[in-house]
PDB file of N, CA and C in Angstrom:
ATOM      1  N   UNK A   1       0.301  -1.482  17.024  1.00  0.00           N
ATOM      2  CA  UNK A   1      -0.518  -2.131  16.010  1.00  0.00           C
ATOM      3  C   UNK A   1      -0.090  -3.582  15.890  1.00  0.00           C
ATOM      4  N   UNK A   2      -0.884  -4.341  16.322  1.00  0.00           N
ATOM      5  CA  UNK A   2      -0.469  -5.573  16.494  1.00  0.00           C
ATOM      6  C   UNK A   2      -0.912  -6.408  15.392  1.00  0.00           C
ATOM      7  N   UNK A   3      -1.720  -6.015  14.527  1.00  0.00           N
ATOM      8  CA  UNK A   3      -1.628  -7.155  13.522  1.00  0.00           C
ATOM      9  C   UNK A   3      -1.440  -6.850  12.660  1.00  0.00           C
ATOM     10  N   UNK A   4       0.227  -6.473  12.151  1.00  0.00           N
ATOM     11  CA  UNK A   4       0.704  -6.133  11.263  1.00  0.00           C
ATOM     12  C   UNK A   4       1.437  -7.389  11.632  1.00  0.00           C
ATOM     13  N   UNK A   5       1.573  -7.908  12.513  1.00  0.00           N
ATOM     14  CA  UNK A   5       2.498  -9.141  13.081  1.00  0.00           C
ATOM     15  C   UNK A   5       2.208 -10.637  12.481  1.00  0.00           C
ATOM     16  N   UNK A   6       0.598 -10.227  12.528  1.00  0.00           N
ATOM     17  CA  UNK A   6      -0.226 -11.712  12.215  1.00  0.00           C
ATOM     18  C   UNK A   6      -0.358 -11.628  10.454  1.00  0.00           C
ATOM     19  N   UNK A   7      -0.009 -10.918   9.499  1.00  0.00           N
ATOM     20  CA  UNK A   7      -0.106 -10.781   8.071  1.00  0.00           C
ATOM     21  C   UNK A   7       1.069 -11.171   7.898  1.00  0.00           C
ATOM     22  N   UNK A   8       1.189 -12.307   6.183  1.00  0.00           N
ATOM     23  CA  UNK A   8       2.187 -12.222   5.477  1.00  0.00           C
ATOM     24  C   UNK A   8       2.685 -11.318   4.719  1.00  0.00           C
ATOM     25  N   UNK A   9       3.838 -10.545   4.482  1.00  0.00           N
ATOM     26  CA  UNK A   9       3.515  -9.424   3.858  1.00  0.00           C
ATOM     27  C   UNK A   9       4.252 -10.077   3.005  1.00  0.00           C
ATOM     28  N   UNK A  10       3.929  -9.584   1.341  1.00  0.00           N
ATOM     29  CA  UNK A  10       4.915 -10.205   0.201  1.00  0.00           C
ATOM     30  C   UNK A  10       4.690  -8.544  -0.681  1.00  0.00           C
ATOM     31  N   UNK A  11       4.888  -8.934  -1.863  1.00  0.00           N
ATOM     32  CA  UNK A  11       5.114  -7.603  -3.285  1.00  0.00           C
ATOM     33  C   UNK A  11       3.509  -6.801  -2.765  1.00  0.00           C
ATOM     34  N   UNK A  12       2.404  -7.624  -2.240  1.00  0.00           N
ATOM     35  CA  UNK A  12       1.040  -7.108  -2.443  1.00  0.00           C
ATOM     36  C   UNK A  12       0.319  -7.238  -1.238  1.00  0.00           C
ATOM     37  N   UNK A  13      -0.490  -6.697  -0.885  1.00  0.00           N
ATOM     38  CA  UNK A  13      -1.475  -6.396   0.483  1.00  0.00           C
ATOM     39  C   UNK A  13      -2.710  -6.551  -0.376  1.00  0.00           C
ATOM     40  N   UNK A  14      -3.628  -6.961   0.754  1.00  0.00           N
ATOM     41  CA  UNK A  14      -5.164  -6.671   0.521  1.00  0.00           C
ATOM     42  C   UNK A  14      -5.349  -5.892   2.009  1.00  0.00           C
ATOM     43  N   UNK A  15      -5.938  -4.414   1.857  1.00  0.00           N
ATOM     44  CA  UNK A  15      -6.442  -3.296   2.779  1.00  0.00           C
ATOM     45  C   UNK A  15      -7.537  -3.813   3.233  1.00  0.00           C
ATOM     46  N   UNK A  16      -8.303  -4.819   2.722  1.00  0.00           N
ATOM     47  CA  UNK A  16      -9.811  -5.355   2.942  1.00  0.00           C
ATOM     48  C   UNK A  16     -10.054  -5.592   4.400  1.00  0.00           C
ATOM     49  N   UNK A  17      -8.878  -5.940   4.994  1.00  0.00           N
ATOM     50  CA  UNK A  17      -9.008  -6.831   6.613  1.00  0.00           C
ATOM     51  C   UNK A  17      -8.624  -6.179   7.369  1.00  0.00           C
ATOM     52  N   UNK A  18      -8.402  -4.701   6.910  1.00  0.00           N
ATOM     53  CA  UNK A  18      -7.713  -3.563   7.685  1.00  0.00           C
ATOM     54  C   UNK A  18      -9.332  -2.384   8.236  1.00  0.00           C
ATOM     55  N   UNK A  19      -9.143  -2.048   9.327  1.00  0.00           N
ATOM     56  CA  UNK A  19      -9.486  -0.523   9.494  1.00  0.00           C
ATOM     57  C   UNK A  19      -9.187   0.855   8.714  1.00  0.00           C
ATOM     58  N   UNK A  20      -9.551   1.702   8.132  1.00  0.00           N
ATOM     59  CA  UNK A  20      -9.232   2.461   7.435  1.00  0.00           C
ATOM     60  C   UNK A  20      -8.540   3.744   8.191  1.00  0.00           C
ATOM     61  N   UNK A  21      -8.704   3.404   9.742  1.00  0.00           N
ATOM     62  CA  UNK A  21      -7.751   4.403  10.292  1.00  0.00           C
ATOM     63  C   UNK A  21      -6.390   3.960  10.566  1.00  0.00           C
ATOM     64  N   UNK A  22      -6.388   2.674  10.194  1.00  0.00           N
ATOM     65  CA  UNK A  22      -4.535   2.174  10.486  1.00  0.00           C
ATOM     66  C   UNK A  22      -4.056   2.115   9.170  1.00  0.00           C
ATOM     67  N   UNK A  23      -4.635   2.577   8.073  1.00  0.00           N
ATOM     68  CA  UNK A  23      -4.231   2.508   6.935  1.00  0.00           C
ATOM     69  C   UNK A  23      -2.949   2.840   6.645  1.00  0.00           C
ATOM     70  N   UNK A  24      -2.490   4.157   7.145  1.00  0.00           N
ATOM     71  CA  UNK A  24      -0.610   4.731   6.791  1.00  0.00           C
ATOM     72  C   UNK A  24       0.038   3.777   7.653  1.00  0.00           C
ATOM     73  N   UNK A  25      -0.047   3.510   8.679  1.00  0.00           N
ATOM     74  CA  UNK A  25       0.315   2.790   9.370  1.00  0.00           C
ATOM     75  C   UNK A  25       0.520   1.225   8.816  1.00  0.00           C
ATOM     76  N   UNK A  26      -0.399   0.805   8.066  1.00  0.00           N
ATOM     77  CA  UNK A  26      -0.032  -0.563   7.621  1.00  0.00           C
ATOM     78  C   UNK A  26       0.855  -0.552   6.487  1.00  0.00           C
ATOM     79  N   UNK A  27       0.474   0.662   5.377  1.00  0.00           N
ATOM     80  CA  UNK A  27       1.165   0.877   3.974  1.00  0.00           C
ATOM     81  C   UNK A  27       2.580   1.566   4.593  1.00  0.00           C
ATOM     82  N   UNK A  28       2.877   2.050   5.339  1.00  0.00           N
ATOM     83  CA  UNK A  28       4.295   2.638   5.941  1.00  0.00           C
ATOM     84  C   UNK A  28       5.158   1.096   6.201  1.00  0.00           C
ATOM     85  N   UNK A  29       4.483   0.542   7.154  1.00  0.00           N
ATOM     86  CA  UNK A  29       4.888  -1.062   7.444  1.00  0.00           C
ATOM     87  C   UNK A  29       5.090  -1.757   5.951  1.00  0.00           C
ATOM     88  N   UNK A  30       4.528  -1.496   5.270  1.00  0.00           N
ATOM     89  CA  UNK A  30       4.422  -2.906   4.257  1.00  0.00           C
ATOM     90  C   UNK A  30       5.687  -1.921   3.062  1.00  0.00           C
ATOM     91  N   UNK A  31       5.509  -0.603   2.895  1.00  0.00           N
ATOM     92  CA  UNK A  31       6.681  -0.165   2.085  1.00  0.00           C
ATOM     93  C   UNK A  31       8.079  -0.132   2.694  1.00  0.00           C
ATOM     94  N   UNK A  32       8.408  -0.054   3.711  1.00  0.00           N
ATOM     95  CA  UNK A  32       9.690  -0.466   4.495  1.00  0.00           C
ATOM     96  C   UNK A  32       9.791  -1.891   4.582  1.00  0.00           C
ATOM     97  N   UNK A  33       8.924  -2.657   4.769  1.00  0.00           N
ATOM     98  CA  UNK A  33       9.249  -4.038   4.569  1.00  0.00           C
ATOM     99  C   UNK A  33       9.462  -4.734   3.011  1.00  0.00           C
ATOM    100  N   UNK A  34       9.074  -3.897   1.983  1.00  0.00           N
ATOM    101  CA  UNK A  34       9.525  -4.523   0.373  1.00  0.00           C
ATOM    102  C   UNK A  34      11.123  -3.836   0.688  1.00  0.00           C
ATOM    103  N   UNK A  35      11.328  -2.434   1.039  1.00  0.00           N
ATOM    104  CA  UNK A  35      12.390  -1.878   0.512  1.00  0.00           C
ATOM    105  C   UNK A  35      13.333  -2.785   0.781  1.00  0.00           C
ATOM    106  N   UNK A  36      13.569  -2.859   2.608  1.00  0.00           N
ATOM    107  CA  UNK A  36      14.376  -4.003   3.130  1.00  0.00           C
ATOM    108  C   UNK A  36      14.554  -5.081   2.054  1.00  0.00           C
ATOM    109  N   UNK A  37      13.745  -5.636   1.345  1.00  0.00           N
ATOM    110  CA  UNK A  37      13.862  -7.012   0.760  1.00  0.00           C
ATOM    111  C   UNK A  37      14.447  -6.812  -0.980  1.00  0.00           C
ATOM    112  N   UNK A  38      14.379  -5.439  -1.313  1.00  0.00           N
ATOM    113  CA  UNK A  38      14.667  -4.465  -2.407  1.00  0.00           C
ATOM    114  C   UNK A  38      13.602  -5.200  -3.245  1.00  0.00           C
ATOM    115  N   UNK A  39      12.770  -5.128  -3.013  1.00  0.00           N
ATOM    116  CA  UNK A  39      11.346  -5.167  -4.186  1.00  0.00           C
ATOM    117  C   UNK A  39      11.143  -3.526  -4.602  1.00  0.00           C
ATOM    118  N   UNK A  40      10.965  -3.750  -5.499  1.00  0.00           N
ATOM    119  CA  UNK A  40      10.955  -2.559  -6.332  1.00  0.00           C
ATOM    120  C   UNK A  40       9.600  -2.150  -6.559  1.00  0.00           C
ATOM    121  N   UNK A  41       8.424  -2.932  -7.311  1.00  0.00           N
ATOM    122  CA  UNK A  41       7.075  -2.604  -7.473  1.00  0.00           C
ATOM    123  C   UNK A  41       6.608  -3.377  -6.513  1.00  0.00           C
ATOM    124  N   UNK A  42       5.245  -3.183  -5.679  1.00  0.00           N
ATOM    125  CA  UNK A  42       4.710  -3.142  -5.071  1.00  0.00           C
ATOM    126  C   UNK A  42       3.023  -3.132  -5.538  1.00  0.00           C
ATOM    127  N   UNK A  43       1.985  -3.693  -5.049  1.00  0.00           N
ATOM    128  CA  UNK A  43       0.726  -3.949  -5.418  1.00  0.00           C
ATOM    129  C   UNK A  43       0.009  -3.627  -4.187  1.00  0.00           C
ATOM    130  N   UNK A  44      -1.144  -2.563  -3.964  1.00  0.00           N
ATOM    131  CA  UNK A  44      -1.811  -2.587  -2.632  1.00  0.00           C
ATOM    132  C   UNK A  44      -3.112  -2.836  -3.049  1.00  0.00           C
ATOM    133  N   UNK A  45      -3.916  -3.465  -2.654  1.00  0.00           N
ATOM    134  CA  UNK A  45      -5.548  -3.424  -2.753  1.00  0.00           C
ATOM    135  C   UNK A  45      -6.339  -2.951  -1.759  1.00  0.00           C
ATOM    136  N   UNK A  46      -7.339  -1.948  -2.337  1.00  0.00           N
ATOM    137  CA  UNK A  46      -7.641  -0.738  -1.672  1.00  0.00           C
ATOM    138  C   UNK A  46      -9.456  -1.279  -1.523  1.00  0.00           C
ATOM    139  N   UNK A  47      -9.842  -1.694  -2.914  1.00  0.00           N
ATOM    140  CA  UNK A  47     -11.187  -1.784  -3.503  1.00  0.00           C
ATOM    141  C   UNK A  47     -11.509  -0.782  -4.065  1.00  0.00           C
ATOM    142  N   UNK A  48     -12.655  -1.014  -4.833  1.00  0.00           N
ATOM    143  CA  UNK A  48     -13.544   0.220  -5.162  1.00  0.00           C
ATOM    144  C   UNK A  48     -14.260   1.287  -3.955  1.00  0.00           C
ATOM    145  N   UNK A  49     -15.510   0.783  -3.817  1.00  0.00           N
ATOM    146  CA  UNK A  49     -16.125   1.554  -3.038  1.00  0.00           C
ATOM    147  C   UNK A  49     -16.404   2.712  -2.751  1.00  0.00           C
ATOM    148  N   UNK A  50     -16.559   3.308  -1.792  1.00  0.00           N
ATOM    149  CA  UNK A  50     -16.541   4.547  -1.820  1.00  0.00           C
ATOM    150  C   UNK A  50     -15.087   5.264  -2.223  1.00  0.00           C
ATOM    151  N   UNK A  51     -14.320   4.368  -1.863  1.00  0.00           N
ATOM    152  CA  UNK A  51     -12.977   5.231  -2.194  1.00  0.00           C
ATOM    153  C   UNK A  51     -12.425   5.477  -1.140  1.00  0.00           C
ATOM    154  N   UNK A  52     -12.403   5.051  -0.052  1.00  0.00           N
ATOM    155  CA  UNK A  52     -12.010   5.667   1.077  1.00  0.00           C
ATOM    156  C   UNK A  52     -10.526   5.278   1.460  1.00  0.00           C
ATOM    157  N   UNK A  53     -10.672   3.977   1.194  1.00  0.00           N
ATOM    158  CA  UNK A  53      -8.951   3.429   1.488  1.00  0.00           C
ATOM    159  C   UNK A  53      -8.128   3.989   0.351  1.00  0.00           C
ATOM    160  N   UNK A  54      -8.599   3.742  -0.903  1.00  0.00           N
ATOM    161  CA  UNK A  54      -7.601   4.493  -2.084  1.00  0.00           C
ATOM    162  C   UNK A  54      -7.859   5.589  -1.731  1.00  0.00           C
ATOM    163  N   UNK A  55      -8.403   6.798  -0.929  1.00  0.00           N
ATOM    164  CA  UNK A  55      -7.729   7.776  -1.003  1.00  0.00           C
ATOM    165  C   UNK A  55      -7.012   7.945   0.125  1.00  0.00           C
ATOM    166  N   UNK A  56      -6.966   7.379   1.454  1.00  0.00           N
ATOM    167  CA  UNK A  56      -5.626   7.535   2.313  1.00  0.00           C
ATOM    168  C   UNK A  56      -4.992   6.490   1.569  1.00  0.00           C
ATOM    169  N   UNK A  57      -4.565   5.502   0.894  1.00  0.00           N
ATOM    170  CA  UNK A  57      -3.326   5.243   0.521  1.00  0.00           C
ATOM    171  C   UNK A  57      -2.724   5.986  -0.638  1.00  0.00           C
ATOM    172  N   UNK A  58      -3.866   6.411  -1.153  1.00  0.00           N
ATOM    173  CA  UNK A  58      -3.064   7.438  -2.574  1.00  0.00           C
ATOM    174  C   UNK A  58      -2.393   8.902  -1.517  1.00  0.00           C
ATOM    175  N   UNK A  59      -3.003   9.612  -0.615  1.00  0.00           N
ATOM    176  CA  UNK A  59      -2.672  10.465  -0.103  1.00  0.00           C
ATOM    177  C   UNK A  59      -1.141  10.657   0.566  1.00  0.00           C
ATOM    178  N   UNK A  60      -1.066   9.032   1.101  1.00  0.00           N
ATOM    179  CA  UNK A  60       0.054   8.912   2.213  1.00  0.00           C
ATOM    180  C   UNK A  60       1.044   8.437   0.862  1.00  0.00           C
ATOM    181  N   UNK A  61       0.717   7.493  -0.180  1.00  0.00           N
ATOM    182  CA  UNK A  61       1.756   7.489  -0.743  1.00  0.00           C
ATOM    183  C   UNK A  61       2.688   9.339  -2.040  1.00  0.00           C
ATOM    184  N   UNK A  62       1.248   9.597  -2.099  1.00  0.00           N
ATOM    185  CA  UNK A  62       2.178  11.048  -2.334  1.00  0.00           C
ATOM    186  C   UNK A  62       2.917  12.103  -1.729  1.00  0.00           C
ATOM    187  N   UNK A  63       3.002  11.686  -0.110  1.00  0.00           N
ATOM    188  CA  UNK A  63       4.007  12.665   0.868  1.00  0.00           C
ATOM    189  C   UNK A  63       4.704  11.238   0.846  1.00  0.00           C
ATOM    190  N   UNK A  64       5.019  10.039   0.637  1.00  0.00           N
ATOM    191  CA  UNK A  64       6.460   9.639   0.987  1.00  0.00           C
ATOM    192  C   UNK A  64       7.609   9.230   0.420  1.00  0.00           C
ATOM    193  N   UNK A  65       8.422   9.857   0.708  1.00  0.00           N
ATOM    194  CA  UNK A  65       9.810   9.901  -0.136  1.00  0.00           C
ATOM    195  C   UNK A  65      10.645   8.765  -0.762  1.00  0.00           C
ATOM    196  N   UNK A  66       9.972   7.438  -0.118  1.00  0.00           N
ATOM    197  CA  UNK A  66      10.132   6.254  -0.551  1.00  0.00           C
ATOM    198  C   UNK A  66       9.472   5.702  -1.913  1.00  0.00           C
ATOM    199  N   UNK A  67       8.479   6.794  -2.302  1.00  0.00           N
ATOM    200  CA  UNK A  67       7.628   6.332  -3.569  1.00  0.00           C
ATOM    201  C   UNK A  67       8.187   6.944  -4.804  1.00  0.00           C
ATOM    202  N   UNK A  68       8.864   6.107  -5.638  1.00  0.00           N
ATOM    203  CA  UNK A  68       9.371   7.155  -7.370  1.00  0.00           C
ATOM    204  C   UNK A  68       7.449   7.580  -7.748  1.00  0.00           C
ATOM    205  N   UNK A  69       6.542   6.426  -8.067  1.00  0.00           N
ATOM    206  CA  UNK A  69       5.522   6.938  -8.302  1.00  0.00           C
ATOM    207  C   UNK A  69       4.352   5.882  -8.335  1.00  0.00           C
ATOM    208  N   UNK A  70       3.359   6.354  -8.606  1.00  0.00           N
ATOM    209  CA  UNK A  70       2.150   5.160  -8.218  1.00  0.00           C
ATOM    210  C   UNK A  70       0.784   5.532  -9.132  1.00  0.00           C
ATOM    211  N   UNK A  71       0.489   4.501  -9.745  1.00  0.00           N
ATOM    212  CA  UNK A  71      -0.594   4.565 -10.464  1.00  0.00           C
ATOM    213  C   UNK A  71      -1.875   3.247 -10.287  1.00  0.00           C
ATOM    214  N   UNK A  72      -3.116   3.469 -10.645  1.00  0.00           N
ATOM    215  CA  UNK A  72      -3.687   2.265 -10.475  1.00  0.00           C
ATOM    216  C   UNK A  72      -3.648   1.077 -11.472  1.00  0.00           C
ATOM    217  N   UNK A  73      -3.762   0.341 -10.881  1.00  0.00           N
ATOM    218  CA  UNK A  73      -3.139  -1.364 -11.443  1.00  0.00           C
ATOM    219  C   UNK A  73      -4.297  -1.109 -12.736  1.00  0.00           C
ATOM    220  N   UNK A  74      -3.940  -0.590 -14.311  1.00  0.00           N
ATOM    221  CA  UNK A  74      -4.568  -0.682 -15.317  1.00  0.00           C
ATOM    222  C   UNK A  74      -5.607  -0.041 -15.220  1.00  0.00           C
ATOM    223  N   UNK A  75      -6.605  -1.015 -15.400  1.00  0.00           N
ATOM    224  CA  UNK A  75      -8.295  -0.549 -15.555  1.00  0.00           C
ATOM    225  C   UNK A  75      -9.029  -0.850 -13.644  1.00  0.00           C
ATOM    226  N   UNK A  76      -7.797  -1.791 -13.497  1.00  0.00           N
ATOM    227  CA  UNK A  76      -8.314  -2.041 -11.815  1.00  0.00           C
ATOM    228  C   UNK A  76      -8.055  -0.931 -11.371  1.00  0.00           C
ATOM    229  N   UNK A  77      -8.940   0.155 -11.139  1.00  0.00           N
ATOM    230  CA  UNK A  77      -8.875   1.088  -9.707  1.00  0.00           C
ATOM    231  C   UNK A  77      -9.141   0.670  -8.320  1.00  0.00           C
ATOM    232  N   UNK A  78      -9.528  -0.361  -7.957  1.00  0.00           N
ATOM    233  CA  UNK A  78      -9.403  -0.948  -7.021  1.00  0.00           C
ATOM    234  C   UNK A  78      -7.778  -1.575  -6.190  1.00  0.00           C
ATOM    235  N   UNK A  79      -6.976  -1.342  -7.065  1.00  0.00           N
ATOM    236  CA  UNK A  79      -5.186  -1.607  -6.714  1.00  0.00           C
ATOM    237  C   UNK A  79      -4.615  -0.285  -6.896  1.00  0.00           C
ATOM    238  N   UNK A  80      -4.079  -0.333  -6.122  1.00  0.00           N
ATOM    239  CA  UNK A  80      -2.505   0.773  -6.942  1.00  0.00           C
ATOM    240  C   UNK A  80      -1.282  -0.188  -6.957  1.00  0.00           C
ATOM    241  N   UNK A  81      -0.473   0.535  -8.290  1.00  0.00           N
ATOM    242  CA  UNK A  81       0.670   0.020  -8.392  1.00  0.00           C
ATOM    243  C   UNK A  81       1.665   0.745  -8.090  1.00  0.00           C
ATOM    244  N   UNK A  82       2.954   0.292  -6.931  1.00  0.00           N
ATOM    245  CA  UNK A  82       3.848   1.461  -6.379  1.00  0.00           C
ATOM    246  C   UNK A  82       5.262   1.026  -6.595  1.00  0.00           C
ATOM    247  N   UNK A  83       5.619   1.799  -7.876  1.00  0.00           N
ATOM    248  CA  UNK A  83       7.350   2.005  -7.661  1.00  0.00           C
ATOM    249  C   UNK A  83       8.094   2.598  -6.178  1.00  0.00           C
ATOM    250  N   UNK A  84       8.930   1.715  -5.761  1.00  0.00           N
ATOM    251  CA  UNK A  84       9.688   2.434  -4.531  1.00  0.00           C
ATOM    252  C   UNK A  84      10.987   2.458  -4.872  1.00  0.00           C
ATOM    253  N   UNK A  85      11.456   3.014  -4.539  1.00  0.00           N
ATOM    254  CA  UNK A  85      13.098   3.467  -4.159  1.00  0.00           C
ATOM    255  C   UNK A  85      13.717   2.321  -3.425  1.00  0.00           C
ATOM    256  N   UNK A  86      14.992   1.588  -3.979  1.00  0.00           N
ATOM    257  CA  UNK A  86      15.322   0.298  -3.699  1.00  0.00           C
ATOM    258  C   UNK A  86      17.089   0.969  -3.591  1.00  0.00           C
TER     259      UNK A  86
END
């Protein structure tokens, strides 16, 4: 997956510029890259829409052991907000 190379990654992602089949694949990348840096919360943007990216990132973040827990950013369901293990 090569353009995980060409993104800045910081506390937050936008999924928007992504494929929805490299999705674990980018959120796996981007939660090992906060931990390394010990960021603690984390911001992903998924969108509304059909729902399709929030539900593989809600999915993949509830099997991984790196997540204390994750909720959506307030009234924005279009974000999730992710405590990780630091």
């Amino acid at each position: 997956m090569d353009q995980i190379n060409n993104i800045d990654l910081s506390h937050e992602i936008d999924l928007h510029f992504f494929s929805p089949k490299d999705t674990e694949f980018i959120v796996n990348e981007f939660i090992g890259f906060n931990i390394e840096r010990k960021i603690g919360r984390v911001k992903i943007i998924h969108g509304k829409g059909k729902s399709v990216q929030k539900h593989i990132v809600q999915q993949y973040l509830s099997k991984d052991k790196r997540v204390i827990k994750f909720s959506n950013d307030g009234a924005n369901w279009g974000s999730t907000i992710v405590d990780l293990v630091i």
